[in-house]
N, C-alpha and C. Protein backbone atom coordinates (compact mmCIF):
# COMPACT_ATOMS: atom_id res chain seq x y z
N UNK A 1 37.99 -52.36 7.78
CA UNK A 1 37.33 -51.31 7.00
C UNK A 1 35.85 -51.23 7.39
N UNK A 2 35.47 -49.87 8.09
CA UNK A 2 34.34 -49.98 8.09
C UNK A 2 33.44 -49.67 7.05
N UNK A 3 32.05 -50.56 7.49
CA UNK A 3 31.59 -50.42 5.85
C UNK A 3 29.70 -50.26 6.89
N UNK A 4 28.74 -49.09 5.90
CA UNK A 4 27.52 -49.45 5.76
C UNK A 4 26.67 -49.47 4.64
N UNK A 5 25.68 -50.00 4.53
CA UNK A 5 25.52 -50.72 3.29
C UNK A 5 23.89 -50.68 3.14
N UNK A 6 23.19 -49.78 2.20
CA UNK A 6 21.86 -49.81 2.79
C UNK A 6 21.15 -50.10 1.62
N UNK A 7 19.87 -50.53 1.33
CA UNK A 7 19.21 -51.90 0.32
C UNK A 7 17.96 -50.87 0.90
N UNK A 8 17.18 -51.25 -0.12
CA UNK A 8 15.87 -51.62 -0.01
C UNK A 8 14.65 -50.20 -0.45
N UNK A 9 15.74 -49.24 -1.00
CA UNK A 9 14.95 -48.46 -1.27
C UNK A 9 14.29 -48.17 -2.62
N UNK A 10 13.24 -47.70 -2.94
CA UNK A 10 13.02 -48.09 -4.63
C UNK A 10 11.57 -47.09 -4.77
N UNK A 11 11.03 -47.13 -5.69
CA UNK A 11 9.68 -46.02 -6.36
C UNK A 11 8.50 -47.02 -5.44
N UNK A 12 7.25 -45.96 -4.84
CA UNK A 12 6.45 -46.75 -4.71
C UNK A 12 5.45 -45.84 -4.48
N UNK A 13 4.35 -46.50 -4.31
CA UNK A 13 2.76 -45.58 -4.92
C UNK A 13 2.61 -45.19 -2.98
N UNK A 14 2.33 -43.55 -2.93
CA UNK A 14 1.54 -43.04 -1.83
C UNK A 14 0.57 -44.43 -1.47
N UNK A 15 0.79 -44.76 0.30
CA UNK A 15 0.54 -45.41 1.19
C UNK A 15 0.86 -47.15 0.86
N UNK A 16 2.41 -46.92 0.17
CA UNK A 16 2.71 -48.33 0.14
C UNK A 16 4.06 -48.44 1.63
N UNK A 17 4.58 -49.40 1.00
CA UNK A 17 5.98 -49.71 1.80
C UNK A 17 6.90 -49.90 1.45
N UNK A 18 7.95 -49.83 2.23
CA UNK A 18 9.38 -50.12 1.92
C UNK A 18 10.16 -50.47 3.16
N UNK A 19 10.98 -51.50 3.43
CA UNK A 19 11.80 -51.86 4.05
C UNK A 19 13.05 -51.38 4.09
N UNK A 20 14.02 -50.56 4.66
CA UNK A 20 15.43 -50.25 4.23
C UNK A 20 16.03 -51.06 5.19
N UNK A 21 17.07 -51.57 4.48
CA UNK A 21 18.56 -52.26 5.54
C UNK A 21 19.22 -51.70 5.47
N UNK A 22 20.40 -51.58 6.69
CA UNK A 22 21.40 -50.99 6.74
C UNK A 22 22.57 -52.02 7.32
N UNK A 23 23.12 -52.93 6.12
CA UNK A 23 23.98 -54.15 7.05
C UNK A 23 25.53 -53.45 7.05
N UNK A 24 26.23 -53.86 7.92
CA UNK A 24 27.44 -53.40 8.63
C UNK A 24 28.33 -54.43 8.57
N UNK A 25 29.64 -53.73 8.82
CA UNK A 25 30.96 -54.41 9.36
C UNK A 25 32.00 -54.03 9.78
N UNK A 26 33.17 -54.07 10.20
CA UNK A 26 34.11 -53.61 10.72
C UNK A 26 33.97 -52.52 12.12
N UNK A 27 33.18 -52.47 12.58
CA UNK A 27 33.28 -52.05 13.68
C UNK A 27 32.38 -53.25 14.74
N UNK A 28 32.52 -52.64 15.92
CA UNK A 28 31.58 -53.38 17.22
C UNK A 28 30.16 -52.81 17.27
N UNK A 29 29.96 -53.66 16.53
CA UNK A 29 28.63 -53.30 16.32
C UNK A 29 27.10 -52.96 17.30
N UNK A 30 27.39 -53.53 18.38
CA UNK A 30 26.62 -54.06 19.68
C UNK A 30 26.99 -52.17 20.55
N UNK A 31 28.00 -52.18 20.08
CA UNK A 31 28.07 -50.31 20.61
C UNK A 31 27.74 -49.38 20.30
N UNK A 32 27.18 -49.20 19.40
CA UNK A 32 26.96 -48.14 18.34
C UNK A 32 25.31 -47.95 18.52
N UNK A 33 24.75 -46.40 18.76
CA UNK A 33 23.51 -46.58 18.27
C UNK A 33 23.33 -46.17 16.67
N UNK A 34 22.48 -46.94 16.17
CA UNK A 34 21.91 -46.90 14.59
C UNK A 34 21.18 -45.61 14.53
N UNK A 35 21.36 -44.72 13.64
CA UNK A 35 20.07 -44.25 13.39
C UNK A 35 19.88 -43.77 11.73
N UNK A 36 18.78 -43.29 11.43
CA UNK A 36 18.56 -43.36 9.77
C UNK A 36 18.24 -41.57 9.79
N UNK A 37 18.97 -41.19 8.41
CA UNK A 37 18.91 -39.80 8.30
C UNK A 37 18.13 -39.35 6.86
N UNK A 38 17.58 -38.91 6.46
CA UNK A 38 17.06 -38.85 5.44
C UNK A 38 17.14 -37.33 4.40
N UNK A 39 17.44 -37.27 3.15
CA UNK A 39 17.60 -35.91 2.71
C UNK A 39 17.34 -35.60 1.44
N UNK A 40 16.07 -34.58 1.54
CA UNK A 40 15.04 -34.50 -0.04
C UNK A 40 16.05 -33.17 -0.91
N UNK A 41 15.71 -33.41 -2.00
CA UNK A 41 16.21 -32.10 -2.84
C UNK A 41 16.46 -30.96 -2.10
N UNK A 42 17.30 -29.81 -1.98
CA UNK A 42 17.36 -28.99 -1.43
C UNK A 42 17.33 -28.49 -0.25
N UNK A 43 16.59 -29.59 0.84
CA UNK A 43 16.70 -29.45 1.92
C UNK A 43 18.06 -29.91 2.78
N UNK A 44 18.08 -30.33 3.94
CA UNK A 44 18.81 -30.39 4.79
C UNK A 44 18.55 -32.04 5.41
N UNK A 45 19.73 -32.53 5.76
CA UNK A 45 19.50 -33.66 6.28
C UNK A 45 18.92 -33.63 7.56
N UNK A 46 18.11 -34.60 7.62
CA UNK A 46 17.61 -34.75 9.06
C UNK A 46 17.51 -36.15 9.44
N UNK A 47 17.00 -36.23 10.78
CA UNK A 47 16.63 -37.36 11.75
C UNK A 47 15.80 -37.71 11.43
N UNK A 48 15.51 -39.08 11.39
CA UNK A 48 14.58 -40.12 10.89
C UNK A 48 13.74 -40.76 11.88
N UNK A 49 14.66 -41.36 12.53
CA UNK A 49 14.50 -42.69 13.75
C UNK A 49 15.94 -43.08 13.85
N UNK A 50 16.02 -43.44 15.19
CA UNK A 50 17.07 -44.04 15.49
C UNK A 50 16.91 -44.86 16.56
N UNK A 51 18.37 -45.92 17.29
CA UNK A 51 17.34 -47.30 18.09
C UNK A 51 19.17 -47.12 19.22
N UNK A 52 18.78 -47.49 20.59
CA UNK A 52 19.81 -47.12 20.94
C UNK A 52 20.56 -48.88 21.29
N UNK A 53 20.91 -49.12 21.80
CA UNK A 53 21.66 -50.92 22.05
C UNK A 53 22.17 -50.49 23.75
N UNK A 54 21.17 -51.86 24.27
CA UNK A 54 19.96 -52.45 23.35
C UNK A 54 19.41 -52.02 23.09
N UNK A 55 17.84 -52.44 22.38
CA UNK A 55 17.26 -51.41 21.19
C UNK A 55 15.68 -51.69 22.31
N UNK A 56 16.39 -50.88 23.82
CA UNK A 56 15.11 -50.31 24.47
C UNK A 56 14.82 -48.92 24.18
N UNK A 57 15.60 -48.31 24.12
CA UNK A 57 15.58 -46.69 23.54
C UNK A 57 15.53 -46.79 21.52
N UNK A 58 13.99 -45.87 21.41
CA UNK A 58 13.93 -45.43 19.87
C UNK A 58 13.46 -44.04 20.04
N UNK A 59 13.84 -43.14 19.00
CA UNK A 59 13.35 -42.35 18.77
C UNK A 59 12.76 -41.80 17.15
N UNK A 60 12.01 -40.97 17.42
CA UNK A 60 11.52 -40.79 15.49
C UNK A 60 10.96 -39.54 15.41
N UNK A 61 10.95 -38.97 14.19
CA UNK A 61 10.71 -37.62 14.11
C UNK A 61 9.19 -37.69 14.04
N UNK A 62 8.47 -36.72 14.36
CA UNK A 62 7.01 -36.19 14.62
C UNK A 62 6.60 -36.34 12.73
N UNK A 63 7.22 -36.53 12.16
CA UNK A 63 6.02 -36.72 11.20
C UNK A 63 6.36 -38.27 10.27
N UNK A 64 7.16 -39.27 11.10
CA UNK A 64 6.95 -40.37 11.04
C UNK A 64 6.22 -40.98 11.87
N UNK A 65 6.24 -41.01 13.34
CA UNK A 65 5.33 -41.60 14.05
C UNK A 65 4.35 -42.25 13.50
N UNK A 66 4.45 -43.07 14.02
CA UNK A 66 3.31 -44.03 14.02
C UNK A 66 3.49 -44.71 12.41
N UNK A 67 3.99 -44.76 11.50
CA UNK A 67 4.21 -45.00 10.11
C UNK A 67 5.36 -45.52 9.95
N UNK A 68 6.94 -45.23 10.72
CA UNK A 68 8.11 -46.03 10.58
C UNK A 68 8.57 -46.93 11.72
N UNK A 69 9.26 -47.92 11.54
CA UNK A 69 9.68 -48.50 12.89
C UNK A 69 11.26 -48.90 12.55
N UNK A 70 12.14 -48.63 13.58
CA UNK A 70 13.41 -48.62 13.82
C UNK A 70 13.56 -50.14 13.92
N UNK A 71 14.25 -51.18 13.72
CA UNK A 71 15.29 -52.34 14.61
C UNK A 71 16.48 -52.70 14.12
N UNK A 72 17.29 -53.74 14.95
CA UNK A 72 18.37 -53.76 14.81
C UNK A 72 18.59 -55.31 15.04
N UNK A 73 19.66 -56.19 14.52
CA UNK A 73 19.36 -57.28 14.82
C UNK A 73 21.03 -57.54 14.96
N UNK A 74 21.63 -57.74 16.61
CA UNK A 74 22.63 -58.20 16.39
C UNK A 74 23.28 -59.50 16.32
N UNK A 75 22.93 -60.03 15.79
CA UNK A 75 23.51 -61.20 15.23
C UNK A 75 23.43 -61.24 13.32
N UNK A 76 22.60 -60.42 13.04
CA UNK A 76 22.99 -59.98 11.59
C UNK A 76 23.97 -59.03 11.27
N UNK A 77 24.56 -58.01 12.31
CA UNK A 77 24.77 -56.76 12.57
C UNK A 77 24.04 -55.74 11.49
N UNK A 78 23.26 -55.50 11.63
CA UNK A 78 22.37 -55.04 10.66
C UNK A 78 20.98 -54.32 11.42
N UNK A 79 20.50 -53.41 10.56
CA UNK A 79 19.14 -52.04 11.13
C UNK A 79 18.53 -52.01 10.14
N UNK A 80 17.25 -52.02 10.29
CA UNK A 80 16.16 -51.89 9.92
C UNK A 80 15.27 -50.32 9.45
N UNK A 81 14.78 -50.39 8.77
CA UNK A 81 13.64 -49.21 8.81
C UNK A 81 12.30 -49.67 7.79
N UNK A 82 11.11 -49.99 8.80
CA UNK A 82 10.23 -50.79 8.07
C UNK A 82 9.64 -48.84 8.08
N UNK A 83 9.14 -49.15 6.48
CA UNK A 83 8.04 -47.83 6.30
C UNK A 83 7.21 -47.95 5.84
N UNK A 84 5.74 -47.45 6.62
CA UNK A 84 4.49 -48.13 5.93
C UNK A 84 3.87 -46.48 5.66
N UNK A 85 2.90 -46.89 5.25
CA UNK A 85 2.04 -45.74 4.52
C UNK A 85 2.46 -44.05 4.23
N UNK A 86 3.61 -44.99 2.87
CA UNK A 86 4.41 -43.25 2.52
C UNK A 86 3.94 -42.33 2.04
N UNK A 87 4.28 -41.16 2.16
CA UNK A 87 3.65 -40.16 1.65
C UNK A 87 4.54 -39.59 0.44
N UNK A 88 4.42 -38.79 -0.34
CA UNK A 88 5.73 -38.18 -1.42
C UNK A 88 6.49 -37.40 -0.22
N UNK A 89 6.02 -36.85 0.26
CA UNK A 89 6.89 -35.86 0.82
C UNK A 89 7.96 -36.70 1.85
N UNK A 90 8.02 -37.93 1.93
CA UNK A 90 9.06 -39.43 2.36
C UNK A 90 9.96 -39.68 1.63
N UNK A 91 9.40 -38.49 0.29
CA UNK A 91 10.83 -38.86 -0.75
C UNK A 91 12.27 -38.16 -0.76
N UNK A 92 13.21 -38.80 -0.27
CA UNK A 92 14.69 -38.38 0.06
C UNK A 92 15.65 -39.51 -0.24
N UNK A 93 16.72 -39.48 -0.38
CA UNK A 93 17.94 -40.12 -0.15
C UNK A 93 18.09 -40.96 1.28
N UNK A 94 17.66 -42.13 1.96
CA UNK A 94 17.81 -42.24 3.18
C UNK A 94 19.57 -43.10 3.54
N UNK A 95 19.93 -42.25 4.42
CA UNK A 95 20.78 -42.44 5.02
C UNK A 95 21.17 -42.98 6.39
N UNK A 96 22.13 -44.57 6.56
CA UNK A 96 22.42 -44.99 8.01
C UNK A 96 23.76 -44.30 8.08
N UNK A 97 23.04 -44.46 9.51
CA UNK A 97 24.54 -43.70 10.78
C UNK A 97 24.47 -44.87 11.95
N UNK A 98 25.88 -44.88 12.09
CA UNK A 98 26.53 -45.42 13.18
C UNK A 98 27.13 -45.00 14.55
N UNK A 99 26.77 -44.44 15.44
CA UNK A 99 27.57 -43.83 15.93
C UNK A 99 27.92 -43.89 17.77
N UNK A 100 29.07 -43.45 17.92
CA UNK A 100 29.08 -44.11 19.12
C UNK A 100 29.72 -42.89 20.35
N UNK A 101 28.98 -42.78 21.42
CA UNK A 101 29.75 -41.66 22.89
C UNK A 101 30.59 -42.34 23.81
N UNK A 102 31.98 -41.84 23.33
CA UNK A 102 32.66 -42.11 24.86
C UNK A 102 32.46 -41.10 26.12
N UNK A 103 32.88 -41.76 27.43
CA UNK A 103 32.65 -41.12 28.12
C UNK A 103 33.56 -39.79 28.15
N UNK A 104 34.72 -40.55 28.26
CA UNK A 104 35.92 -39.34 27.47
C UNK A 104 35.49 -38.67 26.75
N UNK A 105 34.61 -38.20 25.88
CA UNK A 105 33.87 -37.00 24.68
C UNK A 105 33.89 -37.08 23.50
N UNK A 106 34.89 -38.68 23.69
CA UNK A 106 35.36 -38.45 21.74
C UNK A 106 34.09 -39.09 21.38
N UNK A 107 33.95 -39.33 19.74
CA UNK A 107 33.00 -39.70 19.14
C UNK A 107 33.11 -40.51 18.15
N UNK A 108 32.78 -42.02 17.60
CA UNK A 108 32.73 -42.17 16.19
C UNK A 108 31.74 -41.94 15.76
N UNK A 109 31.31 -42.38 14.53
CA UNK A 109 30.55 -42.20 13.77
C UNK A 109 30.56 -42.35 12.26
N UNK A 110 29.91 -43.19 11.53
CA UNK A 110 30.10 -43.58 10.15
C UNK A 110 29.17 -43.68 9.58
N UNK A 111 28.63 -43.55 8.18
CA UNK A 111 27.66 -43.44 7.49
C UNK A 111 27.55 -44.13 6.05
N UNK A 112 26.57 -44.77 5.26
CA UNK A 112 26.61 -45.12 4.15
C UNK A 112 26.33 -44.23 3.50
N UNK A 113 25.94 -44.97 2.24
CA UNK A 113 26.06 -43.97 0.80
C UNK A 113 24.48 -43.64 0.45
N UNK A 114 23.90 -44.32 1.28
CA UNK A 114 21.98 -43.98 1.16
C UNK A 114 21.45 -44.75 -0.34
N UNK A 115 20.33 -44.21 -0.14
CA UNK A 115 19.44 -45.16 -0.93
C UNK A 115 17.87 -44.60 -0.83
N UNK A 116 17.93 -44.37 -2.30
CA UNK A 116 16.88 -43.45 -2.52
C UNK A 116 15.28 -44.41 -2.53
N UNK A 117 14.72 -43.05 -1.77
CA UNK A 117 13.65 -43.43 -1.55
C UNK A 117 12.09 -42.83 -2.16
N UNK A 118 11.50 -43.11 -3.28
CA UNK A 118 11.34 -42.12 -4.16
C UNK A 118 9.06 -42.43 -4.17
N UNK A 119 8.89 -41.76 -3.71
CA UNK A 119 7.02 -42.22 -3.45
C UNK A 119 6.36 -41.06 -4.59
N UNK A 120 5.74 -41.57 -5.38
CA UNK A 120 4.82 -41.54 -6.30
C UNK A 120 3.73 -42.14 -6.84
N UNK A 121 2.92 -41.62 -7.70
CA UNK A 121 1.53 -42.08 -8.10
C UNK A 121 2.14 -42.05 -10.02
């Protein structure tokens, strides 16, 4: 059964932090790139950061830069999203993805249940 499982999100004052985990199981984990999706009231989900395996390839959206950092640790099977100096507008539901390209075209891909991420004064 695959499972993801994400921690660490909670209320916190403009330009604090938060750590999110995203720990895993049932799949091969070492194949899959991680990435974190995030989604505020009304809007639309989007791309966060994501880390490819190995975790020489990251990518992150233009208005995290420089403020979030992606990792992955396999021997925990488990991803990271350290976030430093939030803004409100950081406030969404954040969501991990799992997902993986065969060469063949098919695709997996799996997701947790998120974990709100809520920045206020």
């Amino acid at each position: 059964q695959v499972q993801l499982v994400e921690s660490g999100g909670g209320l916190v004052q403009p330009g604090g932090s938060l750590r999110l985990s995203c720990e895993t199981s049932g799949f091969t984990f070492q194949g899959y790139a991680i990435r974190w999706f995030r989604q505020a009231p009304g809007k639309e989900r989007e791309l966060v950061a994501g880390v490819g395996n190995p975790a020489i390839y990251t990518t992150y959206a233009e208005t995290v830069k420089g403020r979030f950092t992606i990792s992955r640790d396999a021997i925990k099977r488990a991803a990271y999203l350290q976030m430093n100096n939030l803004k409100p507008e950081d406030t969404a539901v954040y969501y991990c993805n799992a997902r993986l390209r065969i060469l063949d075209g098919r695709e997996f891909e799996y997701w947790g249940q998120g974990t709100q991420v809520t920045v206020s004064s």
